[in-house]
PDB file of N, CA and C in Angstrom:
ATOM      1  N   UNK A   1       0.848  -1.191   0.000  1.00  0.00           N
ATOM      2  CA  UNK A   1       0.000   0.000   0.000  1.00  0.00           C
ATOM      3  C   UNK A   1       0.887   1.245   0.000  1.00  0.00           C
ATOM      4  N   UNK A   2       0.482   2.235  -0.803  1.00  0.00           N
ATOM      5  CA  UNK A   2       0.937   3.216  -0.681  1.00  0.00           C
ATOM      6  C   UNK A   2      -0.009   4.591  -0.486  1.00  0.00           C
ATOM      7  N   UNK A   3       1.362   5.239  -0.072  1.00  0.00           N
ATOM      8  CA  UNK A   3       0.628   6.325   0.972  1.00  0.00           C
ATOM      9  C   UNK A   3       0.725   7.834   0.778  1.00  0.00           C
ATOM     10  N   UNK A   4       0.692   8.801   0.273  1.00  0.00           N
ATOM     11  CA  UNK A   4       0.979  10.471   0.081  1.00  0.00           C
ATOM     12  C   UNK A   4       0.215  11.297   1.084  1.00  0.00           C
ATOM     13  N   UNK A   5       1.151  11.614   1.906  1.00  0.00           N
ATOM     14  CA  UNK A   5       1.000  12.693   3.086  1.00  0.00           C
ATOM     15  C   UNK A   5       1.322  13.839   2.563  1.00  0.00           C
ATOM     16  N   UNK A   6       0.278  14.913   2.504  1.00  0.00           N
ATOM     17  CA  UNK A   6       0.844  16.507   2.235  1.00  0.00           C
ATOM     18  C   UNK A   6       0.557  17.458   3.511  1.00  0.00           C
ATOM     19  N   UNK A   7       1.588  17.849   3.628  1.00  0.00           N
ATOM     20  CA  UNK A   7       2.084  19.487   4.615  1.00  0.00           C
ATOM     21  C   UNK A   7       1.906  20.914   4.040  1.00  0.00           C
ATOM     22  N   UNK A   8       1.926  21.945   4.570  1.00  0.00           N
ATOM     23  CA  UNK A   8       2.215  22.869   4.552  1.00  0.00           C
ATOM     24  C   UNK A   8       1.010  23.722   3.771  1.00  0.00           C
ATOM     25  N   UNK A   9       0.075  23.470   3.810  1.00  0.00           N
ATOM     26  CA  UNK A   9      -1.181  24.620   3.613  1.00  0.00           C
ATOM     27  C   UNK A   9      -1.146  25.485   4.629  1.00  0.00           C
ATOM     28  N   UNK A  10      -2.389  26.613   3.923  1.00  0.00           N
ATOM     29  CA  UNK A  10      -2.908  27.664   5.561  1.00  0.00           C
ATOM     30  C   UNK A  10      -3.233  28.622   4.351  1.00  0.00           C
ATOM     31  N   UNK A  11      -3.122  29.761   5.346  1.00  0.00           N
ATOM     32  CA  UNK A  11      -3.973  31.205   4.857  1.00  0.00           C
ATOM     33  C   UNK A  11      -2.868  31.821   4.642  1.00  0.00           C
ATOM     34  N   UNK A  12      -2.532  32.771   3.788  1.00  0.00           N
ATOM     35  CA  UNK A  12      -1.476  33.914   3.756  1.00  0.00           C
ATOM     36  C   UNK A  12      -2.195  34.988   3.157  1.00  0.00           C
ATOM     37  N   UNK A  13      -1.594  35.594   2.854  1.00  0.00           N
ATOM     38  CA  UNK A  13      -2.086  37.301   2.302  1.00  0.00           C
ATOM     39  C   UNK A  13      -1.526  37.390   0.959  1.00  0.00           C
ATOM     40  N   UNK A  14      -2.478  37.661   0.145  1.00  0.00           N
ATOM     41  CA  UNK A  14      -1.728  38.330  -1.259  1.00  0.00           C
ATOM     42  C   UNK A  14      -0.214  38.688  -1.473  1.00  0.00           C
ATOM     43  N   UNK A  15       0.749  38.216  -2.020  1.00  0.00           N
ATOM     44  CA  UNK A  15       1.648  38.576  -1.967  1.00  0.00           C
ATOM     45  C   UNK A  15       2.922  37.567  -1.228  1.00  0.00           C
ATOM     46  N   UNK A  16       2.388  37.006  -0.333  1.00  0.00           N
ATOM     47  CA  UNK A  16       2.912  36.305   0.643  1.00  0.00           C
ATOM     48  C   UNK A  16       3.813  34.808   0.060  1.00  0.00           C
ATOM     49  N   UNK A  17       4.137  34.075   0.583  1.00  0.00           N
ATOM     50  CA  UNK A  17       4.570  32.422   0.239  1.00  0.00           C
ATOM     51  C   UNK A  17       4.114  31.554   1.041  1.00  0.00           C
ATOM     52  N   UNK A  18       4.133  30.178   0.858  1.00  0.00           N
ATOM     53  CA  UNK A  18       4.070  28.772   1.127  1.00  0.00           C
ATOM     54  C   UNK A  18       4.575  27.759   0.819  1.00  0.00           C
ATOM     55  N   UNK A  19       5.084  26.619   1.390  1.00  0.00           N
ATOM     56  CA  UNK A  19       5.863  25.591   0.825  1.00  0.00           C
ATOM     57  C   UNK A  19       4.893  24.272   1.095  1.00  0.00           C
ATOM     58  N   UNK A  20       4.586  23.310   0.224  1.00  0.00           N
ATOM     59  CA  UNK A  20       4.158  22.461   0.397  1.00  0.00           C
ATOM     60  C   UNK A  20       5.034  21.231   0.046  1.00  0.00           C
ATOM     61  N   UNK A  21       4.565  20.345   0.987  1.00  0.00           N
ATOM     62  CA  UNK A  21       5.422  18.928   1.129  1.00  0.00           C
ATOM     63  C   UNK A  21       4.547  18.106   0.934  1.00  0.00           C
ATOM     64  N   UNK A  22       5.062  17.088   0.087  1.00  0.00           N
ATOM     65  CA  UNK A  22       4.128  15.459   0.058  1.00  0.00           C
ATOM     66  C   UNK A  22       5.205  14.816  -0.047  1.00  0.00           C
ATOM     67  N   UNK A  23       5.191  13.527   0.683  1.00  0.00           N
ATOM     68  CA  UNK A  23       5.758  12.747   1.136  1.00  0.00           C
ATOM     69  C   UNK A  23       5.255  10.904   1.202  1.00  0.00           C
ATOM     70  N   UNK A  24       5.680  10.311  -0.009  1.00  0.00           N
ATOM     71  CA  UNK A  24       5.201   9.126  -0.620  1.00  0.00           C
ATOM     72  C   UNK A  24       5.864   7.657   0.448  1.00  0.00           C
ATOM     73  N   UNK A  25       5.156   7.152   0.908  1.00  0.00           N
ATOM     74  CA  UNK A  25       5.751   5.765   1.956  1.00  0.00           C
ATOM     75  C   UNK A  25       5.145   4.360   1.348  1.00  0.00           C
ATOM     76  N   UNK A  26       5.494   3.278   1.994  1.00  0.00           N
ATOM     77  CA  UNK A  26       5.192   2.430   1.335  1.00  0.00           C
ATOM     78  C   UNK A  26       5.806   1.460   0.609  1.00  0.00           C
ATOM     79  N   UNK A  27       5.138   0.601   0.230  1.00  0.00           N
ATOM     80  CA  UNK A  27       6.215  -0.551  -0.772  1.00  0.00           C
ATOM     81  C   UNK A  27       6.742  -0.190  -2.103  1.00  0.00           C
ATOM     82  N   UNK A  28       6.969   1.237  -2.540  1.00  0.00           N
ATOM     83  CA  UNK A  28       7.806   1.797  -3.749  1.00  0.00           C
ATOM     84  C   UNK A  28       8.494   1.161  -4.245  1.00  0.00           C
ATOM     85  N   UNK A  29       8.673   0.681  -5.530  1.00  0.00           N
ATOM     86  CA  UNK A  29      10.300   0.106  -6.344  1.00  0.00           C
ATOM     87  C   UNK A  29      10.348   1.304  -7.097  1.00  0.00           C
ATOM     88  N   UNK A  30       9.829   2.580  -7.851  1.00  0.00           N
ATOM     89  CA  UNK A  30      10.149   3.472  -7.901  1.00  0.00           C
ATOM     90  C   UNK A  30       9.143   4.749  -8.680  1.00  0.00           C
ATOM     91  N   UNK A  31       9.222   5.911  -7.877  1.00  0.00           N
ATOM     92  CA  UNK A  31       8.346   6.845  -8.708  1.00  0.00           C
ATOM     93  C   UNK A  31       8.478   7.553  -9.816  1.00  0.00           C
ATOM     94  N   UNK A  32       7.844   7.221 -10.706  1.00  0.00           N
ATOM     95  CA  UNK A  32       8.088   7.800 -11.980  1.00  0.00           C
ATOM     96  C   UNK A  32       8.063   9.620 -12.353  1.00  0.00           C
ATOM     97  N   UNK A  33       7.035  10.069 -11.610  1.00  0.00           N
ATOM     98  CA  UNK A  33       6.432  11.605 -11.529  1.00  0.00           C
ATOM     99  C   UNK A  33       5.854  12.049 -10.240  1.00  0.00           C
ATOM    100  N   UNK A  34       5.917  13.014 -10.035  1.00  0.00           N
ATOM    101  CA  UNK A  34       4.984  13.462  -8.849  1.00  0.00           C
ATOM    102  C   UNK A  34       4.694  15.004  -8.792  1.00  0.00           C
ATOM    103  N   UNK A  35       3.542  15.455  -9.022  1.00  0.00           N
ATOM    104  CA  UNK A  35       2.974  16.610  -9.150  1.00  0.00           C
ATOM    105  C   UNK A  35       2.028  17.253  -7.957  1.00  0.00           C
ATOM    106  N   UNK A  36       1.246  18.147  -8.393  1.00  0.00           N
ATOM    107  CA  UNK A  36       0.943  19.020  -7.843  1.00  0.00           C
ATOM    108  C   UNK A  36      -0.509  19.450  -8.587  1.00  0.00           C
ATOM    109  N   UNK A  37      -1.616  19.038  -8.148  1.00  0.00           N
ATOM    110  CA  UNK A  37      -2.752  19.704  -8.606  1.00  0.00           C
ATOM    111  C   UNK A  37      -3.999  20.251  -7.611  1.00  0.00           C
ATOM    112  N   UNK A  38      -4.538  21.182  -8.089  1.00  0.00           N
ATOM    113  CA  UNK A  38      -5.872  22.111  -7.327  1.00  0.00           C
ATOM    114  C   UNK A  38      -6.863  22.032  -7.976  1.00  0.00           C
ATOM    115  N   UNK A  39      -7.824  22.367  -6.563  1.00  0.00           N
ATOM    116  CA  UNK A  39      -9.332  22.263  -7.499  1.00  0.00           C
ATOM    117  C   UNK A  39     -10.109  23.729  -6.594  1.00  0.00           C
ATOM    118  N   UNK A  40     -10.134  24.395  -6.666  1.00  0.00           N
ATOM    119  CA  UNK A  40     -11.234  25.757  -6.515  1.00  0.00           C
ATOM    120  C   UNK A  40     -12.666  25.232  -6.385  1.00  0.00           C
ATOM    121  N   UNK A  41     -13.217  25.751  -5.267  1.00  0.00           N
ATOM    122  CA  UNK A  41     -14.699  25.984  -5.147  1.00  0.00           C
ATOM    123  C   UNK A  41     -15.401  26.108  -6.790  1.00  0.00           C
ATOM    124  N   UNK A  42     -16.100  24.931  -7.323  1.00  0.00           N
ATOM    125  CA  UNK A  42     -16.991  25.019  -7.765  1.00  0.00           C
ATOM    126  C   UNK A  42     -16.510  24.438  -9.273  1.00  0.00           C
ATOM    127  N   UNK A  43     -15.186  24.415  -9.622  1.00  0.00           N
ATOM    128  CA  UNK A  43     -13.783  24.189 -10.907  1.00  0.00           C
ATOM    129  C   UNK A  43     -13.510  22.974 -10.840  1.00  0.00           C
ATOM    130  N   UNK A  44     -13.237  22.654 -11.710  1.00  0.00           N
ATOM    131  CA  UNK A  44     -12.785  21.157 -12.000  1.00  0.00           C
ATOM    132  C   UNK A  44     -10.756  21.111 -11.323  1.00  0.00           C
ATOM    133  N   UNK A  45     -10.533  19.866 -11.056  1.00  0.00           N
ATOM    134  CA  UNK A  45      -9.270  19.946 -10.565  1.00  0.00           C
ATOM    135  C   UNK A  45      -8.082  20.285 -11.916  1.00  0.00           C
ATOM    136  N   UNK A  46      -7.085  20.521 -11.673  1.00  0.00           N
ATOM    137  CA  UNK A  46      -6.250  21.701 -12.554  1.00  0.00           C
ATOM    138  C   UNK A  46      -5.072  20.948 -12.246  1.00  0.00           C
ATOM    139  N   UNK A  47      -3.685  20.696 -13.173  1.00  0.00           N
ATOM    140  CA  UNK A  47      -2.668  20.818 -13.053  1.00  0.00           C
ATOM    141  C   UNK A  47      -1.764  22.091 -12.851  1.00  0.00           C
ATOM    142  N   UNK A  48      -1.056  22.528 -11.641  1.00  0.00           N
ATOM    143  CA  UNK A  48      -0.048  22.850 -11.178  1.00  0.00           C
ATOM    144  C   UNK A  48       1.178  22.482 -12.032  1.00  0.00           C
ATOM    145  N   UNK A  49       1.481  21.873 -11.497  1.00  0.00           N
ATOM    146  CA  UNK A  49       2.823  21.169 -11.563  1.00  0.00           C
ATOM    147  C   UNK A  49       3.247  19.818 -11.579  1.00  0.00           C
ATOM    148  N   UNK A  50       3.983  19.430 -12.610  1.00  0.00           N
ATOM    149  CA  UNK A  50       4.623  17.860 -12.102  1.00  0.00           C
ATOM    150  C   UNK A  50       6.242  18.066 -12.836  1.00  0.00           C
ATOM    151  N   UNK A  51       7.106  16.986 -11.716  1.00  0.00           N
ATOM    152  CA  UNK A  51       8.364  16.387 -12.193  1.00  0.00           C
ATOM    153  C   UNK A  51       8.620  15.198 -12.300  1.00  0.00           C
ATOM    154  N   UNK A  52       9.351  15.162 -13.509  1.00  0.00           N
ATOM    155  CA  UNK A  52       9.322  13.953 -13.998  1.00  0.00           C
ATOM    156  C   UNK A  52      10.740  13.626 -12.660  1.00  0.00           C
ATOM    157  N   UNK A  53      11.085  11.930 -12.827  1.00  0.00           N
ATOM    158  CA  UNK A  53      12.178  11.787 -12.041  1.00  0.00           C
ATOM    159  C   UNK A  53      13.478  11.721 -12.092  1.00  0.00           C
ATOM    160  N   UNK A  54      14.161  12.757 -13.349  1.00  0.00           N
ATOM    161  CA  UNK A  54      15.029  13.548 -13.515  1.00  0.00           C
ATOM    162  C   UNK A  54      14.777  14.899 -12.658  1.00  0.00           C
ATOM    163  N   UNK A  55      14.947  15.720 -13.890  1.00  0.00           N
ATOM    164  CA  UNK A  55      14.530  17.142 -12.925  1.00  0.00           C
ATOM    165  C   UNK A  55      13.692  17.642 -14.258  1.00  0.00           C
ATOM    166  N   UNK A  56      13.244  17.512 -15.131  1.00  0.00           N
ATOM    167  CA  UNK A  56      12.374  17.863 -16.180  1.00  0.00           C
ATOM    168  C   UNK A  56      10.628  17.801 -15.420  1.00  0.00           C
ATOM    169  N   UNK A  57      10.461  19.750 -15.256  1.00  0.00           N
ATOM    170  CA  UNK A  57       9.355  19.878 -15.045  1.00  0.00           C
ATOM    171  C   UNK A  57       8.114  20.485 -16.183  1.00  0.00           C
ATOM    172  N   UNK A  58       6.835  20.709 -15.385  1.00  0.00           N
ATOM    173  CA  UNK A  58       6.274  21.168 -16.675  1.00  0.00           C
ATOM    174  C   UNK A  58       5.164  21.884 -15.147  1.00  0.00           C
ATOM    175  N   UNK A  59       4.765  23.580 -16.042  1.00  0.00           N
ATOM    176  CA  UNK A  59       3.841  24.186 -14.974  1.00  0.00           C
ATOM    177  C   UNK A  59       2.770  24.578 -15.707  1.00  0.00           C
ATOM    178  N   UNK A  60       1.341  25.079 -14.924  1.00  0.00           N
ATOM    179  CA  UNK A  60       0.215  25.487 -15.155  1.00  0.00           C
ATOM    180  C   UNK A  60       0.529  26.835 -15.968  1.00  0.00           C
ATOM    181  N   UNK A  61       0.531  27.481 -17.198  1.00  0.00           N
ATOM    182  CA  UNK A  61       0.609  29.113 -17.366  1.00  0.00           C
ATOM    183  C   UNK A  61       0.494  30.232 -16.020  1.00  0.00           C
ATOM    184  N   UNK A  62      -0.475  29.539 -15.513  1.00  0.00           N
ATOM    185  CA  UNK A  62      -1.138  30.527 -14.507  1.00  0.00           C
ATOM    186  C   UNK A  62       0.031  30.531 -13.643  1.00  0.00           C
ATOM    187  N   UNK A  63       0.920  29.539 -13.322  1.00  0.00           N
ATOM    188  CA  UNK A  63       1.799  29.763 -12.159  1.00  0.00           C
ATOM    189  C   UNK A  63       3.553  29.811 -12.075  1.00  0.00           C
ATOM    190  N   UNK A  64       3.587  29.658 -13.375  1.00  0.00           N
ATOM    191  CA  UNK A  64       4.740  30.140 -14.402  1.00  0.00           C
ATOM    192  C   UNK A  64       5.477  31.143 -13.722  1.00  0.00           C
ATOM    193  N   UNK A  65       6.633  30.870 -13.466  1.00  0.00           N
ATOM    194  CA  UNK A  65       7.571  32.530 -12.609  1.00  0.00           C
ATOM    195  C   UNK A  65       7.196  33.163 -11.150  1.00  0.00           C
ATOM    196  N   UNK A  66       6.508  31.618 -10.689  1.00  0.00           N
ATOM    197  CA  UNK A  66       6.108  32.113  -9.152  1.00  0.00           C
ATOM    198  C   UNK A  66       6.119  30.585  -8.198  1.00  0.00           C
ATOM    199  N   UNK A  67       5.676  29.716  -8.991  1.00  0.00           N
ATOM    200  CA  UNK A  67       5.864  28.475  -8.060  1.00  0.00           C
ATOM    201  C   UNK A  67       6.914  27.459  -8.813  1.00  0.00           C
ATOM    202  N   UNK A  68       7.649  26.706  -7.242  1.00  0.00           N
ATOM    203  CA  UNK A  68       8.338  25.923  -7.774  1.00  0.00           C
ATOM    204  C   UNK A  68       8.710  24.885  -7.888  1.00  0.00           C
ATOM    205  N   UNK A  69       8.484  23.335  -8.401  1.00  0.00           N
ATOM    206  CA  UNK A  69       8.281  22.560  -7.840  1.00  0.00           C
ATOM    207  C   UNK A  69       9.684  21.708  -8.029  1.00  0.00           C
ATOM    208  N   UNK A  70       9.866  20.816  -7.120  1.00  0.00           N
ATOM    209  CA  UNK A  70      11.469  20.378  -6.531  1.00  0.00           C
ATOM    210  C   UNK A  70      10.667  18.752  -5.861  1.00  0.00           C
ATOM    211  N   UNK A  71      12.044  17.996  -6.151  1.00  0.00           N
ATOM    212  CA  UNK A  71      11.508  16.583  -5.628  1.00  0.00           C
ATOM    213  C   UNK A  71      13.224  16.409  -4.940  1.00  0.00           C
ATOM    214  N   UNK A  72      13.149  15.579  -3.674  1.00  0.00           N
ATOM    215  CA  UNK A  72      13.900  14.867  -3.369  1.00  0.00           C
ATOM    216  C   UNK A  72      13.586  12.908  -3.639  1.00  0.00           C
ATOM    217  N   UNK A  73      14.681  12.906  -4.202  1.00  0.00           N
ATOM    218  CA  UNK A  73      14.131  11.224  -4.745  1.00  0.00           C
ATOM    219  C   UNK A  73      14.153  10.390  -3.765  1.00  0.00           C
ATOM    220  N   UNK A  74      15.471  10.604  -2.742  1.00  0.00           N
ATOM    221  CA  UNK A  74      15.711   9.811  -1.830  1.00  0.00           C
ATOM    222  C   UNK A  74      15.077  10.066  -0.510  1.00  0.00           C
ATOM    223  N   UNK A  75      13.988  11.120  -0.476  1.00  0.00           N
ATOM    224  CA  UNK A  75      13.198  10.995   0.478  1.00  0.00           C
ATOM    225  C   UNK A  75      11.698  10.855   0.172  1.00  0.00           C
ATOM    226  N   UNK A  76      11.325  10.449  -1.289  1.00  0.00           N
ATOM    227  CA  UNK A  76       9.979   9.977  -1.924  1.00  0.00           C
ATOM    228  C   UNK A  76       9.355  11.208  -2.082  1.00  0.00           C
ATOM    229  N   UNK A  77       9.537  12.666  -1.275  1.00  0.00           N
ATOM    230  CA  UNK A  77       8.747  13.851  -1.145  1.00  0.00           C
ATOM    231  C   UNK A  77       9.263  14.959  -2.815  1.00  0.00           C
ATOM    232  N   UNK A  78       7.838  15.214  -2.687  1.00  0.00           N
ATOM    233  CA  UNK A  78       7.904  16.566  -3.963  1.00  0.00           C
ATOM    234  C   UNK A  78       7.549  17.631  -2.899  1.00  0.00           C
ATOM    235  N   UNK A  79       8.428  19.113  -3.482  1.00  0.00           N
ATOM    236  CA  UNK A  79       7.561  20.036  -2.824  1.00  0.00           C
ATOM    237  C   UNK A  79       7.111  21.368  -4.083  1.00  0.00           C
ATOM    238  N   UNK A  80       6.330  22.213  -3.308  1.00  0.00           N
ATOM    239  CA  UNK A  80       5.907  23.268  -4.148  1.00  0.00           C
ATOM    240  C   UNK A  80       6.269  24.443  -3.594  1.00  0.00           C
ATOM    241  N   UNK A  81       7.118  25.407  -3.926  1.00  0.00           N
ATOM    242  CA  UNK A  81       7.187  26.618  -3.589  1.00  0.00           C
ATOM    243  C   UNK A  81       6.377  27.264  -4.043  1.00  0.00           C
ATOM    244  N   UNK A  82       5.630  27.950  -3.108  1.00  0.00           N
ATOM    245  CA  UNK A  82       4.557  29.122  -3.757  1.00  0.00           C
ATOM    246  C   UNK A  82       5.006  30.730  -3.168  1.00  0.00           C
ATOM    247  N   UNK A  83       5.029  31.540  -4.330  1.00  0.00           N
ATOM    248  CA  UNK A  83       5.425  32.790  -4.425  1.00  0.00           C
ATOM    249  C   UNK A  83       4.315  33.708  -4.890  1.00  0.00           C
ATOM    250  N   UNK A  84       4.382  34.948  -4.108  1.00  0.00           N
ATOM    251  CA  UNK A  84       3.385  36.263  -4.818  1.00  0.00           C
ATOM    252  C   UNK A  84       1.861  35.502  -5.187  1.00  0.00           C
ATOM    253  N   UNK A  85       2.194  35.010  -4.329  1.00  0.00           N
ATOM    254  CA  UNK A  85       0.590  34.170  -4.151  1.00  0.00           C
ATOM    255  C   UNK A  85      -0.590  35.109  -4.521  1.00  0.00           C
ATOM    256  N   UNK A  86      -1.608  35.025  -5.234  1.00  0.00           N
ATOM    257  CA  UNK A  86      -2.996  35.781  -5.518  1.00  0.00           C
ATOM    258  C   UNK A  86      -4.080  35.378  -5.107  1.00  0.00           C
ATOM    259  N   UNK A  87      -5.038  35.810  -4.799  1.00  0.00           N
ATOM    260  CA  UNK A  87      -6.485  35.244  -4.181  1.00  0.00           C
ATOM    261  C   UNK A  87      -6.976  33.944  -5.140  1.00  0.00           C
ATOM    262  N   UNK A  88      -6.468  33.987  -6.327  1.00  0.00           N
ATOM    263  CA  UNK A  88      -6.840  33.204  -7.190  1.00  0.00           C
ATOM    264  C   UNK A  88      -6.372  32.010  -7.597  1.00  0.00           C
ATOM    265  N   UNK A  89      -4.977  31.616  -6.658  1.00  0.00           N
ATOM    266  CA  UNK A  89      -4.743  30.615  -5.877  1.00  0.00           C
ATOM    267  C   UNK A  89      -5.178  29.453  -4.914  1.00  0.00           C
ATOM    268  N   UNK A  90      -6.038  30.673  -4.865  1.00  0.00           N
ATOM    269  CA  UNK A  90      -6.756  29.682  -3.552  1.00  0.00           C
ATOM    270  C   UNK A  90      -7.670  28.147  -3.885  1.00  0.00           C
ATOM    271  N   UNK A  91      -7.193  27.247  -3.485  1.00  0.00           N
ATOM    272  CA  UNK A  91      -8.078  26.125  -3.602  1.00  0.00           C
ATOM    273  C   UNK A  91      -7.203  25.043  -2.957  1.00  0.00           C
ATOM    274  N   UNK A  92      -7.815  23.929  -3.208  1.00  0.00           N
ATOM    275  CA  UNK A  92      -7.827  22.253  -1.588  1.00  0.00           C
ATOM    276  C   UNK A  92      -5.918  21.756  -2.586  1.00  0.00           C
ATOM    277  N   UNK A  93      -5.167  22.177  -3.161  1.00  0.00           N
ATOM    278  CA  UNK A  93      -4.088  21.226  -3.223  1.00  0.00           C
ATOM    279  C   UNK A  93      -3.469  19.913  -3.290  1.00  0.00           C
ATOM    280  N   UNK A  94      -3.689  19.048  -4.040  1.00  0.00           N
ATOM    281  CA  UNK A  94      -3.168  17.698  -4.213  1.00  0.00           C
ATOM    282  C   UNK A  94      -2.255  17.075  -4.847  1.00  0.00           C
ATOM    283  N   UNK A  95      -1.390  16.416  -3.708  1.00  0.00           N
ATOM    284  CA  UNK A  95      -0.249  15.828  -4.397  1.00  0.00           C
ATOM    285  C   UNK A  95      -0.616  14.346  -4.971  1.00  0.00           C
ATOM    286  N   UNK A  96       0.115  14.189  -6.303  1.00  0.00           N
ATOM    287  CA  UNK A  96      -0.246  13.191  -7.393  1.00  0.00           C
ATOM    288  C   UNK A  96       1.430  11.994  -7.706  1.00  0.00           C
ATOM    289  N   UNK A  97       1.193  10.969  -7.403  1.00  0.00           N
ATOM    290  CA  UNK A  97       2.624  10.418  -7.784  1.00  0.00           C
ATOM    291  C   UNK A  97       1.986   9.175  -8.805  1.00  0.00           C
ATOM    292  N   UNK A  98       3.389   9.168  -9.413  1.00  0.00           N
ATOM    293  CA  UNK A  98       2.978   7.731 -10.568  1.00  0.00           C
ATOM    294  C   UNK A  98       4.062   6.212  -9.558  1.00  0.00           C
ATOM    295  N   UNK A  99       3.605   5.731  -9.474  1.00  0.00           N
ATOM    296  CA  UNK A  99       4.495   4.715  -8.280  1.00  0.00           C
ATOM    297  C   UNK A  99       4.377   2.881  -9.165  1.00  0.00           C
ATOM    298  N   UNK A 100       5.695   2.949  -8.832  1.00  0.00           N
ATOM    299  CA  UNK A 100       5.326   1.375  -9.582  1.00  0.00           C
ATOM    300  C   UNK A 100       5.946   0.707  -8.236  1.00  0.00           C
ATOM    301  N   UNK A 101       4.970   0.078  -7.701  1.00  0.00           N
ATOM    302  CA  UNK A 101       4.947  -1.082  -6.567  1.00  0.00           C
ATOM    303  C   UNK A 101       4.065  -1.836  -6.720  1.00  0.00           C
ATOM    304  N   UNK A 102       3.390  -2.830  -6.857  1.00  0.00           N
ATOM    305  CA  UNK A 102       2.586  -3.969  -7.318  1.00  0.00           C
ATOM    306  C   UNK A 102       1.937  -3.474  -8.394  1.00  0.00           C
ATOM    307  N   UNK A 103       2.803  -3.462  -9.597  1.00  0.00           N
ATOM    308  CA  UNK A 103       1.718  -2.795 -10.522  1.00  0.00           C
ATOM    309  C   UNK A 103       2.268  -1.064 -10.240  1.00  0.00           C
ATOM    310  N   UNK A 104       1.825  -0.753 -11.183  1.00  0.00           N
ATOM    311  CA  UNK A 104       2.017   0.928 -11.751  1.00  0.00           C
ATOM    312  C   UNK A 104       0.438   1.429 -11.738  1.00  0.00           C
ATOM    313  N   UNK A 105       0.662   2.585 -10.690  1.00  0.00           N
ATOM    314  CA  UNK A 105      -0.695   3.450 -11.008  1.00  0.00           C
ATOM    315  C   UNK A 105      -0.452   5.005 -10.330  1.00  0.00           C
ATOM    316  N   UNK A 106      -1.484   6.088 -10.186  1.00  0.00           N
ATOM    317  CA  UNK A 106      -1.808   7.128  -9.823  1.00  0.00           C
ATOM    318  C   UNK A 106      -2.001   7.319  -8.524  1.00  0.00           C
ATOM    319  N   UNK A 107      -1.203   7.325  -7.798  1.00  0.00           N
ATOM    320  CA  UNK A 107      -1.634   7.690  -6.099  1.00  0.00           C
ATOM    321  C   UNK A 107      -1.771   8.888  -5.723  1.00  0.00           C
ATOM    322  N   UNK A 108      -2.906   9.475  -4.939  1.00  0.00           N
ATOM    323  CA  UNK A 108      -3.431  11.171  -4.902  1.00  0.00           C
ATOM    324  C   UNK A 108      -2.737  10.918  -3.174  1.00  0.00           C
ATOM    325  N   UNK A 109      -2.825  12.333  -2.991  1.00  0.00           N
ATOM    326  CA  UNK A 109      -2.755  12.466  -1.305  1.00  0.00           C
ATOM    327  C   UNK A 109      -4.309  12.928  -0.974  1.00  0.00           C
ATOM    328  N   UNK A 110      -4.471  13.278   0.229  1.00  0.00           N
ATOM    329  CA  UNK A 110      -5.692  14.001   0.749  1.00  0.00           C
ATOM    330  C   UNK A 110      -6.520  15.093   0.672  1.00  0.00           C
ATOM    331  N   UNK A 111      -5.302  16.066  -0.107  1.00  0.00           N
ATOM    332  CA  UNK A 111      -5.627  17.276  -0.299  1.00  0.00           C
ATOM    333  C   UNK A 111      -4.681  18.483   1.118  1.00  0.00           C
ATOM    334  N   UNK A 112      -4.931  19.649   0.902  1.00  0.00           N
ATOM    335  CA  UNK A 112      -4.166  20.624   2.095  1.00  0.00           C
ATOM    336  C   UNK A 112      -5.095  22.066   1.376  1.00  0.00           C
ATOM    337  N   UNK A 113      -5.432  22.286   1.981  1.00  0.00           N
ATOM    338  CA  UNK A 113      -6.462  23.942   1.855  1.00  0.00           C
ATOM    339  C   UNK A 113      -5.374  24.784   2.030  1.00  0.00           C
ATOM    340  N   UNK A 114      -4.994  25.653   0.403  1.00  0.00           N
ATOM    341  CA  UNK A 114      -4.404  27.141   0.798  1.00  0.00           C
ATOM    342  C   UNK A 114      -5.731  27.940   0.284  1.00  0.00           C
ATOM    343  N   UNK A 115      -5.822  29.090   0.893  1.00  0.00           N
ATOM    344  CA  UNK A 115      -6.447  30.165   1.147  1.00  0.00           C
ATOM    345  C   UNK A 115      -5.462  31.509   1.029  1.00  0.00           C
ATOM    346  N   UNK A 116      -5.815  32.464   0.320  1.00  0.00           N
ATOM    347  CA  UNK A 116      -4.678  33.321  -0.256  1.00  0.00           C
ATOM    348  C   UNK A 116      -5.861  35.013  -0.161  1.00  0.00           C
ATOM    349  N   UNK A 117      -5.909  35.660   0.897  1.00  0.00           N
ATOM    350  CA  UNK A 117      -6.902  36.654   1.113  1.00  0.00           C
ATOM    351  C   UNK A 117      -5.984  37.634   0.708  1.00  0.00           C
ATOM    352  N   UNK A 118      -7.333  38.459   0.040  1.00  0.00           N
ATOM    353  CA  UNK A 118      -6.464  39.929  -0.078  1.00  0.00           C
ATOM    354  C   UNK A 118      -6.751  41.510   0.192  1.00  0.00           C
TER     355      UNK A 118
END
């Protein structure tokens, strides 16, 4: 079984930052990708961010020159730097990994609520 724990939501202010952590456990032989997606009150869920498991990333337009996303391999965790954050940010956060341990599939985390007031 595998498992994606994410950290580091909350509220900030326009302008402000956040770092988010997900952190993959479990019977791994190895992760292929691990991203970063949101879903807004009322919006369908959205890609953010993902890295492949080199360092070849790919981002949302919308968040292009402000967030950043970074993986440590040897600790299973991706994170997201978020910068100059906008109200329009705001939504539930989910970390996404591709994991091949019995079989290859899509493992989500729980979600983490940022909130970005202005």
């Amino acid at each position: 079984q595998v498992q994606l724990v994410e950290s580091g939501g909350g509220l900030v202010q326009a302008g402000g930052s956040l770092r988010l952590s997900c952190a993959a456990s479990g019977s791994i032989f190895s992760i292929n990708l691990m991203g970063w997606y949101r879903q807004a009150p009322g919006k369908q869920r959205e890609l953010v961010a993902v890295i492949i498991s080199g360092s070849s990333t790919n981002y949302a337009d919308s968040v292009k020159g402000r967030f950043t996303i970074s993986r440590d391999n040897a600790k299973n965790t991706v994170y997201l730097q978020m910068n100059s954050l906008k109200p329009e940010d705001t939504a539930v956060y989910y970390c996404a990994a591709d994991v091949s341990a019995n079989g290859r599939r899509v493992y989500w985390g729980q979600g983490t609520q940022v909130t970005v007031s202005s």
